[in-house]
N, C-alpha and C. Protein backbone atom coordinates (compact mmCIF):
# COMPACT_ATOMS: atom_id res chain seq x y z
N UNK A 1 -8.48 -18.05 -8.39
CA UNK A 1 -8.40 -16.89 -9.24
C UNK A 1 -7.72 -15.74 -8.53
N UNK A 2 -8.04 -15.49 -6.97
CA UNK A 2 -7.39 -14.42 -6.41
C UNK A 2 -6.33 -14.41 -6.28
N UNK A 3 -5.66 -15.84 -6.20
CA UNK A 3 -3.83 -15.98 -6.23
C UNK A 3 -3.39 -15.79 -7.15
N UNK A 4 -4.08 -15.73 -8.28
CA UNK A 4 -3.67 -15.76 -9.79
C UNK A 4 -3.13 -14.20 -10.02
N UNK A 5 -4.37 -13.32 -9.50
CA UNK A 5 -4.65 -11.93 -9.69
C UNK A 5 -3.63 -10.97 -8.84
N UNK A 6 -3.62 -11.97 -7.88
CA UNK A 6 -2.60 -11.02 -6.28
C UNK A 6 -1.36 -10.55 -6.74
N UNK A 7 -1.37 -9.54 -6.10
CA UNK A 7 0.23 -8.74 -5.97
C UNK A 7 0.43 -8.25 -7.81
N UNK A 8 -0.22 -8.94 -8.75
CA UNK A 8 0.66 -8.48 -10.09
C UNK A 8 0.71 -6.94 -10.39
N UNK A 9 0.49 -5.73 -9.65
CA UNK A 9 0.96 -4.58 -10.33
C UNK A 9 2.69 -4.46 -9.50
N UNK A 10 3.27 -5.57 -8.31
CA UNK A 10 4.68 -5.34 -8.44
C UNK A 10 5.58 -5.79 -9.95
N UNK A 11 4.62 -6.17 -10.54
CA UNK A 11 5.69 -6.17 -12.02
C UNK A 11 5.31 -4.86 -12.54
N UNK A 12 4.23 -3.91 -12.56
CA UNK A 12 4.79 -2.73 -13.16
C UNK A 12 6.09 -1.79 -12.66
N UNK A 13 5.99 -1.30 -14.06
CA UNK A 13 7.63 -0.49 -13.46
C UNK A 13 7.75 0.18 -12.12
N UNK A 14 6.58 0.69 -11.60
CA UNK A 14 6.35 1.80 -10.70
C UNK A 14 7.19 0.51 -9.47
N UNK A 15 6.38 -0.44 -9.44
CA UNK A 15 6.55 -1.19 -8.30
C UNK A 15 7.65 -2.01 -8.65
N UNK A 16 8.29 -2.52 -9.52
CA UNK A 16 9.38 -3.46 -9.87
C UNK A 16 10.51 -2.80 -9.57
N UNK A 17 10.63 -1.75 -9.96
CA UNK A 17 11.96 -0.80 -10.23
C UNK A 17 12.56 -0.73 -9.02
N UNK A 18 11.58 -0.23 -7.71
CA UNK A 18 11.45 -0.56 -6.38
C UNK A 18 12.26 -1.26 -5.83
N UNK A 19 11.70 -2.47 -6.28
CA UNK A 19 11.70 -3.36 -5.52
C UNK A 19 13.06 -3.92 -5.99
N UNK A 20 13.59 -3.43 -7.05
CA UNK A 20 15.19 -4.04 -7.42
C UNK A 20 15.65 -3.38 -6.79
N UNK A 21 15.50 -2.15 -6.80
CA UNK A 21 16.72 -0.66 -6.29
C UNK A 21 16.59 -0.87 -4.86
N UNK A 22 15.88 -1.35 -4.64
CA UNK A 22 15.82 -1.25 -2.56
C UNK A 22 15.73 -2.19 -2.10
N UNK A 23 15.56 -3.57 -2.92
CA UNK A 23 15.56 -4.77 -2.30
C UNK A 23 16.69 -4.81 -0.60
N UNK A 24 15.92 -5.58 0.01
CA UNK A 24 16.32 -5.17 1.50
C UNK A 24 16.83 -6.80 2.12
N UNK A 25 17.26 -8.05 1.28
CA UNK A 25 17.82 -9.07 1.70
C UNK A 25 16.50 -9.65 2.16
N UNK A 26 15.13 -9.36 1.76
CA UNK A 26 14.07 -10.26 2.08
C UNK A 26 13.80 -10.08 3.56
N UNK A 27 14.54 -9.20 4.35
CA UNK A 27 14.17 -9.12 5.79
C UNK A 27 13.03 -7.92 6.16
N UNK A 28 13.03 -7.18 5.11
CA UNK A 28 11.49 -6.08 5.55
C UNK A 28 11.34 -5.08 3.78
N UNK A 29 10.58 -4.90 3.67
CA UNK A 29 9.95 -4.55 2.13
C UNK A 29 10.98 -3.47 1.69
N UNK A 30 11.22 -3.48 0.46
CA UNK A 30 12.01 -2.25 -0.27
C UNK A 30 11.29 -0.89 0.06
N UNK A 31 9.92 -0.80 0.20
CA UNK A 31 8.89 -0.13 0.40
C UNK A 31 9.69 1.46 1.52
N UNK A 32 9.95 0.37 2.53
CA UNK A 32 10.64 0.90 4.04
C UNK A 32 11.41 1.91 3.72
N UNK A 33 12.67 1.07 3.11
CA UNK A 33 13.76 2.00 2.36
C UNK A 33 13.26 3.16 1.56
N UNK A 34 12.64 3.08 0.82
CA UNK A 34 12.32 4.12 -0.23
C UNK A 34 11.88 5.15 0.95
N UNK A 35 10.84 5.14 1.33
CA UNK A 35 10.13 5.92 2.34
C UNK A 35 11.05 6.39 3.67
N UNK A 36 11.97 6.17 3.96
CA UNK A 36 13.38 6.28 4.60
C UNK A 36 14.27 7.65 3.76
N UNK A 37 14.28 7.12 2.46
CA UNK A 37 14.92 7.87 1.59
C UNK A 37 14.13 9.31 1.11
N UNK A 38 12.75 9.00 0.73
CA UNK A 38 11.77 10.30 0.46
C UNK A 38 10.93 10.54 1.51
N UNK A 39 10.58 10.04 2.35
CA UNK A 39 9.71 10.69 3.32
C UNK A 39 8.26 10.04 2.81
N UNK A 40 8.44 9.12 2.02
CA UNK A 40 6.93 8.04 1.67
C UNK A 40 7.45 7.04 0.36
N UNK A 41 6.56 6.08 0.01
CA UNK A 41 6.66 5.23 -1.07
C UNK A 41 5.83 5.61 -2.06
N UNK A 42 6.41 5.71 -3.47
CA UNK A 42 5.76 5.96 -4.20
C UNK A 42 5.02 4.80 -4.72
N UNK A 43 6.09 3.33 -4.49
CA UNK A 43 5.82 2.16 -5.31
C UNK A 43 4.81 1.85 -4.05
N UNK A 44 4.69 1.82 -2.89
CA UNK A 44 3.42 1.84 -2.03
C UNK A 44 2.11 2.39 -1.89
N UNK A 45 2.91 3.29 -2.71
CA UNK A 45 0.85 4.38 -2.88
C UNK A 45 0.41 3.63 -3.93
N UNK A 46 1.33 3.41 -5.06
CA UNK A 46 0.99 2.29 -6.49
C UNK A 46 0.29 1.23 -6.19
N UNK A 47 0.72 0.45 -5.00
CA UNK A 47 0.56 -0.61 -4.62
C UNK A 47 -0.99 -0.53 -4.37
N UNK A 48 -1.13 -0.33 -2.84
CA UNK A 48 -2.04 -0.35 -2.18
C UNK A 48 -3.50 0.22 -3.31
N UNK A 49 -3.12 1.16 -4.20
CA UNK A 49 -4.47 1.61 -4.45
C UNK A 49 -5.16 0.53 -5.77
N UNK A 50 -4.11 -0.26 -5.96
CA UNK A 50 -4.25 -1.17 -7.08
C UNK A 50 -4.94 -2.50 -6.45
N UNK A 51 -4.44 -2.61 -5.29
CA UNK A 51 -4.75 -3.99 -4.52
C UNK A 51 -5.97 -3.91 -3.65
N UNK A 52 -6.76 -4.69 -3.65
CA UNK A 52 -7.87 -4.47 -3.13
C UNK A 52 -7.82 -5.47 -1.36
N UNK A 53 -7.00 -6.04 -1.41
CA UNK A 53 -6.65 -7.04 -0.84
C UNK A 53 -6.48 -6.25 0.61
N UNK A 54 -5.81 -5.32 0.53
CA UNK A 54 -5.10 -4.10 1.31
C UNK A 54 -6.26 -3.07 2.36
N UNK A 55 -5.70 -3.09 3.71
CA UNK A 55 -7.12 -2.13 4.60
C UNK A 55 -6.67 -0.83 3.44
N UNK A 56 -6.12 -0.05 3.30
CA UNK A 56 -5.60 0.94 2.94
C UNK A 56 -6.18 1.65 1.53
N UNK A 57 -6.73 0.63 1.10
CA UNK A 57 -7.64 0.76 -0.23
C UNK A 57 -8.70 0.96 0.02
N UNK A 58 -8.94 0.50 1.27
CA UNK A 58 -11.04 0.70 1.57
C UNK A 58 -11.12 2.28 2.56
N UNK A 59 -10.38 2.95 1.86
CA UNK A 59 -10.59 4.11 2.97
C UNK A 59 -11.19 5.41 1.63
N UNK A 60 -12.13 6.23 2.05
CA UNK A 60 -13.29 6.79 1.51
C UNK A 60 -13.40 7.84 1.81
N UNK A 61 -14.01 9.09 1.12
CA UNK A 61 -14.61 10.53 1.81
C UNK A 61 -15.84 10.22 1.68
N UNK A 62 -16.37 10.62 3.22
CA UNK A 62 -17.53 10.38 3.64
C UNK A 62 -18.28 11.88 3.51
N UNK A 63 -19.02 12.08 2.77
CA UNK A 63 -20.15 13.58 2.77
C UNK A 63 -20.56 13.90 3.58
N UNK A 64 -20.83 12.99 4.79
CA UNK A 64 -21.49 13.21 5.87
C UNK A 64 -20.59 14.19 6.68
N UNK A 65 -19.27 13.27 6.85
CA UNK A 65 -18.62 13.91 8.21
C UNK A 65 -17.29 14.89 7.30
N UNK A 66 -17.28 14.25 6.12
CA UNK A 66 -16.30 15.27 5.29
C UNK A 66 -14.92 14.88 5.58
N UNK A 67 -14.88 14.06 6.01
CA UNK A 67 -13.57 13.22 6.44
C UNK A 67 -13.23 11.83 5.64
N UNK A 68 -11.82 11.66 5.59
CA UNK A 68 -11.59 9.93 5.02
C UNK A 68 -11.56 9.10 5.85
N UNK A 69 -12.41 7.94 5.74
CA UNK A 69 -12.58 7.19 6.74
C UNK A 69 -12.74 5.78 6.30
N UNK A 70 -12.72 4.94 7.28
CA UNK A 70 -12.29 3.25 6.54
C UNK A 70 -13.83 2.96 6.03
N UNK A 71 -13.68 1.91 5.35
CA UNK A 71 -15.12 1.44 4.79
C UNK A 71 -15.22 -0.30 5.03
N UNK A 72 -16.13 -1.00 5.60
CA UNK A 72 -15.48 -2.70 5.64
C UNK A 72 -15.26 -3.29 4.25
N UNK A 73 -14.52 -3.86 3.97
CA UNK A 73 -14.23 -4.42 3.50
C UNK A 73 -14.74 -6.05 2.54
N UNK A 74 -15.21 -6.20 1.66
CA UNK A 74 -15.48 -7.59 1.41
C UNK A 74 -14.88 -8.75 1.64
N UNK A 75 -15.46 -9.62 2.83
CA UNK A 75 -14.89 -10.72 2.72
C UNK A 75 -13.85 -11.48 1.88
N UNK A 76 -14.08 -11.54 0.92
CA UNK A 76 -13.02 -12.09 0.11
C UNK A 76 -11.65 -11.78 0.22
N UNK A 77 -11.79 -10.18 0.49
CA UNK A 77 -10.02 -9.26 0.01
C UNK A 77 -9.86 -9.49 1.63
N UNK A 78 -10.80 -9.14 2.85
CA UNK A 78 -10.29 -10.09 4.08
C UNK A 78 -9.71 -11.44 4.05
N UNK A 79 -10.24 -12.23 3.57
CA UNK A 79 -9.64 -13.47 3.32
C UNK A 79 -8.44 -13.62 2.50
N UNK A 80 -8.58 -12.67 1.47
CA UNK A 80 -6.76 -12.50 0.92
C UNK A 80 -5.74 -11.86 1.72
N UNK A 81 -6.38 -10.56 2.11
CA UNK A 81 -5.38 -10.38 3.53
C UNK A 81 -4.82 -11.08 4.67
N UNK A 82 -5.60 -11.88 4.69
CA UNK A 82 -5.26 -12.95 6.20
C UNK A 82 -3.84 -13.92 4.96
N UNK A 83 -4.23 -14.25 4.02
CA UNK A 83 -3.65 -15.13 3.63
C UNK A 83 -2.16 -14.42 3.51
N UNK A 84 -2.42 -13.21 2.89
CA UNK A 84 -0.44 -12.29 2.56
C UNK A 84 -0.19 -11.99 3.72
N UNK A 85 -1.00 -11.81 4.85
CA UNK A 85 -0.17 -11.81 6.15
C UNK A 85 0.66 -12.68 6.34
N UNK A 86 -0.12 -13.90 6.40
CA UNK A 86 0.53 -15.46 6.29
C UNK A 86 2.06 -15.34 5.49
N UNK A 87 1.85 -15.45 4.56
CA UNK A 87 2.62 -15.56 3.64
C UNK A 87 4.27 -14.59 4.08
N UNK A 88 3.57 -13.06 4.51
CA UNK A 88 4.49 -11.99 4.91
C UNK A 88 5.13 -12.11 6.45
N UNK A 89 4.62 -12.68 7.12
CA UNK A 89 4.96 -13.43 8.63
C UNK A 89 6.21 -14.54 8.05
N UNK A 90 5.45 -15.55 6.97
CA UNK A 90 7.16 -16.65 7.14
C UNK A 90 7.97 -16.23 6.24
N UNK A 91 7.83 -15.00 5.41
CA UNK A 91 9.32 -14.64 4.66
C UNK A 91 10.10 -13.58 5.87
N UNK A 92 9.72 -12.87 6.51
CA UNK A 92 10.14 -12.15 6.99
C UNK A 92 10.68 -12.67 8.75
N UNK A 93 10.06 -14.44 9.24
CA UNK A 93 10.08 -14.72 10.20
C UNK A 93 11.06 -15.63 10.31
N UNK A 94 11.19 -16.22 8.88
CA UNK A 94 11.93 -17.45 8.73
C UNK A 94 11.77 -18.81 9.57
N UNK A 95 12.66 -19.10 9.71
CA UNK A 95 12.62 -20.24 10.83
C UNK A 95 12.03 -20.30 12.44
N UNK A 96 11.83 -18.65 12.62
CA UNK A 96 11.14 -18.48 13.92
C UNK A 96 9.25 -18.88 13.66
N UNK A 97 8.68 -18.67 12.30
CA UNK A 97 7.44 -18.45 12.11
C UNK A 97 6.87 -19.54 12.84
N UNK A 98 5.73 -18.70 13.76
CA UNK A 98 4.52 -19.96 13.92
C UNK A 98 3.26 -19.52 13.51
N UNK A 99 2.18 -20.04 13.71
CA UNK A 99 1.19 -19.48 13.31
C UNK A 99 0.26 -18.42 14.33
N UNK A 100 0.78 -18.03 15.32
CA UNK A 100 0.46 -17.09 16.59
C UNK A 100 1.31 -15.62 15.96
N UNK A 101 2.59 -15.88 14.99
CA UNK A 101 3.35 -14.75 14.34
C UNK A 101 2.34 -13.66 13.68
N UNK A 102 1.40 -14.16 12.85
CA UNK A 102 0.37 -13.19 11.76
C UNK A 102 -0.46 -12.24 13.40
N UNK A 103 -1.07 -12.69 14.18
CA UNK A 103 -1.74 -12.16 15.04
C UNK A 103 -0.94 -11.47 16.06
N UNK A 104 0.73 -11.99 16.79
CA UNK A 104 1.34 -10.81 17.27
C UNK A 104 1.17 -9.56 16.13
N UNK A 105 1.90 -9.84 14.71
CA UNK A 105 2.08 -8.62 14.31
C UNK A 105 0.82 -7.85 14.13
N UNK A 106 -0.21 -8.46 14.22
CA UNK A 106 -1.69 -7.59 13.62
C UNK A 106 -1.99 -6.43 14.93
N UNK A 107 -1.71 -7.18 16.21
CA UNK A 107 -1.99 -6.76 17.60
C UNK A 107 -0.82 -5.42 17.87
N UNK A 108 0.23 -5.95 17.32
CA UNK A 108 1.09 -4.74 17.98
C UNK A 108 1.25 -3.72 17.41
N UNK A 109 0.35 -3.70 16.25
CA UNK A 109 0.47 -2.36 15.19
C UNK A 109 -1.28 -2.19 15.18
N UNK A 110 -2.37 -2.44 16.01
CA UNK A 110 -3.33 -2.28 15.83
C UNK A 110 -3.78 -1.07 15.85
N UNK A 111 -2.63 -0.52 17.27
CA UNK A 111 -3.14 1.29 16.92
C UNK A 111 -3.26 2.23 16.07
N UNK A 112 -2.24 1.71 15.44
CA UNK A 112 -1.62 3.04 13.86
C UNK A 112 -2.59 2.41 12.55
N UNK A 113 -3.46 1.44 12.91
CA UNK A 113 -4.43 1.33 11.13
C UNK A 113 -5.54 1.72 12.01
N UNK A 114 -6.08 2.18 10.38
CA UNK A 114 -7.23 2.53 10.54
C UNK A 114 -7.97 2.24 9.70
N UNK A 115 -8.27 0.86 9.52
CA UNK A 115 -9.41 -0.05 9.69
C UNK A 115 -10.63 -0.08 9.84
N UNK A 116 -11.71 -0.42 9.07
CA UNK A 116 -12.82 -0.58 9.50
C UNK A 116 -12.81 -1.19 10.54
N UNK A 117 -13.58 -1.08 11.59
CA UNK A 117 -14.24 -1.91 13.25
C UNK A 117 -15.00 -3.47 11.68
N UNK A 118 -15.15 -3.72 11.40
CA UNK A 118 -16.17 -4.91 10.64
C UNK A 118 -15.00 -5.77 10.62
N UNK A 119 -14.14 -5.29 9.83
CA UNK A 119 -12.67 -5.50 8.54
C UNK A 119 -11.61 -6.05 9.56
N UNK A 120 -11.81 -5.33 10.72
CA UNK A 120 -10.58 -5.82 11.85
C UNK A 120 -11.23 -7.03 12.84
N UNK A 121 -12.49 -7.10 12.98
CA UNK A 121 -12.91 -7.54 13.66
C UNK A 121 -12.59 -9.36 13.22
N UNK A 122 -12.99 -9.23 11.93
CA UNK A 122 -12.72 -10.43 10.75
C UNK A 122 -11.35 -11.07 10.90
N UNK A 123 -10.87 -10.12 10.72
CA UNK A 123 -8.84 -10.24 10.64
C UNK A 123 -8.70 -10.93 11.73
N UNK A 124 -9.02 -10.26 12.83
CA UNK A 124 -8.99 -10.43 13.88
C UNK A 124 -9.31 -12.18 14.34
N UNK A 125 -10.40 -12.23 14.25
CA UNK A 125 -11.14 -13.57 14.70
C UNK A 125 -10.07 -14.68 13.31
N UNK A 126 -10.04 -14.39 12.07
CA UNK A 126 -9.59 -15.19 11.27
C UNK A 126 -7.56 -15.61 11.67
N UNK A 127 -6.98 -14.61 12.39
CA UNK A 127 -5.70 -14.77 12.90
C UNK A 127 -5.16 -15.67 14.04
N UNK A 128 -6.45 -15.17 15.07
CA UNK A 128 -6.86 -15.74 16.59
C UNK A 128 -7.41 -17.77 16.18
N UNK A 129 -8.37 -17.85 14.79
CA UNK A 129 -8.20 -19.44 14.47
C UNK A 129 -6.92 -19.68 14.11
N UNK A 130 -5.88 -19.34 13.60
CA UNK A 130 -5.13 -19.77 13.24
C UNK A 130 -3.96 -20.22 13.98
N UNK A 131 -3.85 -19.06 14.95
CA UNK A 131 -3.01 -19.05 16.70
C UNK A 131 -3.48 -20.58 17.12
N UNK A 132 -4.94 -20.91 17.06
CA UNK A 132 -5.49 -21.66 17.97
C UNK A 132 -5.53 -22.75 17.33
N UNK A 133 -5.75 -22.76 16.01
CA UNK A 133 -6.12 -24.15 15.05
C UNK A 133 -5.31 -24.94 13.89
N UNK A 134 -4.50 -23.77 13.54
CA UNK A 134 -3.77 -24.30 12.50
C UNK A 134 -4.34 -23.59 11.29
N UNK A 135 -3.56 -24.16 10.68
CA UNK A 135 -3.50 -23.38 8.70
C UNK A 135 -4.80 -24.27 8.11
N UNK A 136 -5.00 -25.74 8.34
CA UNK A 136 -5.48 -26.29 7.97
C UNK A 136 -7.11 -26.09 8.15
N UNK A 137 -7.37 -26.21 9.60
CA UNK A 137 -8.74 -25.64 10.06
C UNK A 137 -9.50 -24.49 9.28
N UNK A 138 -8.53 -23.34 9.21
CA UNK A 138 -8.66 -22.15 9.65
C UNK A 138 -9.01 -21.91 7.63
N UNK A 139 -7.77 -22.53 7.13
CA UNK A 139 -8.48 -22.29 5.32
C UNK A 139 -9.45 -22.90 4.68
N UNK A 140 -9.63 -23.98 5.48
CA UNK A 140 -11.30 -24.61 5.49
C UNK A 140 -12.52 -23.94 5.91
N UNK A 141 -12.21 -23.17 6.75
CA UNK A 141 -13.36 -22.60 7.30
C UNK A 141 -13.63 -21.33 6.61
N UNK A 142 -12.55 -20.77 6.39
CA UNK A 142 -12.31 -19.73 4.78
C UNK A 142 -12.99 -19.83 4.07
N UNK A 143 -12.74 -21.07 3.08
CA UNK A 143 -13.06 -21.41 1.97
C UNK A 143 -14.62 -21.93 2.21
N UNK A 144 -15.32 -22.53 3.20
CA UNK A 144 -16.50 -23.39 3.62
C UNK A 144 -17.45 -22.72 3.89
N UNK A 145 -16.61 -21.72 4.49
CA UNK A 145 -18.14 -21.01 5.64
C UNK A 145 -17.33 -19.26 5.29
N UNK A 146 -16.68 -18.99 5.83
CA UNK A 146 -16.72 -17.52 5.78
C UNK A 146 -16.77 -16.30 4.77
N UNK A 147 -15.80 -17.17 3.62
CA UNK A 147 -16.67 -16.40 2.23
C UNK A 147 -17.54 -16.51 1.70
N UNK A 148 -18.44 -17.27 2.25
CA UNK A 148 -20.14 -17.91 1.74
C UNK A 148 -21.07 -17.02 2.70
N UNK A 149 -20.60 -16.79 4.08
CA UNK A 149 -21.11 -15.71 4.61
C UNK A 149 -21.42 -14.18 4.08
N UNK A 150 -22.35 -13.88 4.43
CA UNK A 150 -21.92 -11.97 4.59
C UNK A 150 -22.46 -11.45 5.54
């Protein structure tokens, strides 16, 4: 059902229109461009707040500290995230992709998100099986054990 559900607000206009006018040869998101061009994405703010899938959606004003701050995340939209990483690693990796690709890129941009500590921790461990185990292991254990967890 979640593959079914994923990504469909890039067919609204906000996000389609985008993604024609800036299409970037499939080597890094139209997103880039736009935000190059205005100083942010509009079809990215669209995006993210629609997709639950996304760290960027679980971020909150907290009463306490009066600040926006990450919130963890439900398993599940972790588990969809790991998967569009996947997915966003071999369009963008091509013929270089391995499965150690999703976890360089998670690692070398770890500083600039801001992430729940729960939400990354998940990502984290779910990227590091995949480095180590394969696609196969790693969506079994997904599907078996870790979204059955909480």
């Amino acid at each position: 059902w979640r593959g079914l559900l994923h990504d469909l607000s890039k067919y609204s206009p906000r996000e389609f229109i985008c993604g024609a006018r800036y299409y970037q040869d499939g080597k890094r998101s139209p997103n880039e461009k736009e935000r190059e061009l205005y100083g942010y994405s509009k079809a990215w703010l669209h995006h993210k707040g629609r997709n639950r899938h996304h760290w960027e959606y679980w971020n909150d004003y907290n009463p306490v500290t009066k600040c926006i701050e990450p919130v963890p995340m439900p398993r599940v939209f972790v588990a969809e995230m790991f998967c569009d990483r996947i997915a966003a690693s071999k369009v963008y990796k091509g013929g270089e992709y391995t499965d150690r690709a999703p976890l360089d890129y998670f690692i070398a941009r770890q500083d600039r998100v801001c992430m729940h500590d729960k939400t990354s921790s998940e990502l984290e461990m779910l990227l590091k099986m995949l480095a180590d185990k394969g696609e196969k292991e790693t969506f079994a254990y997904i599907r078996h054990t870790f979204i059955k967890d909480k």
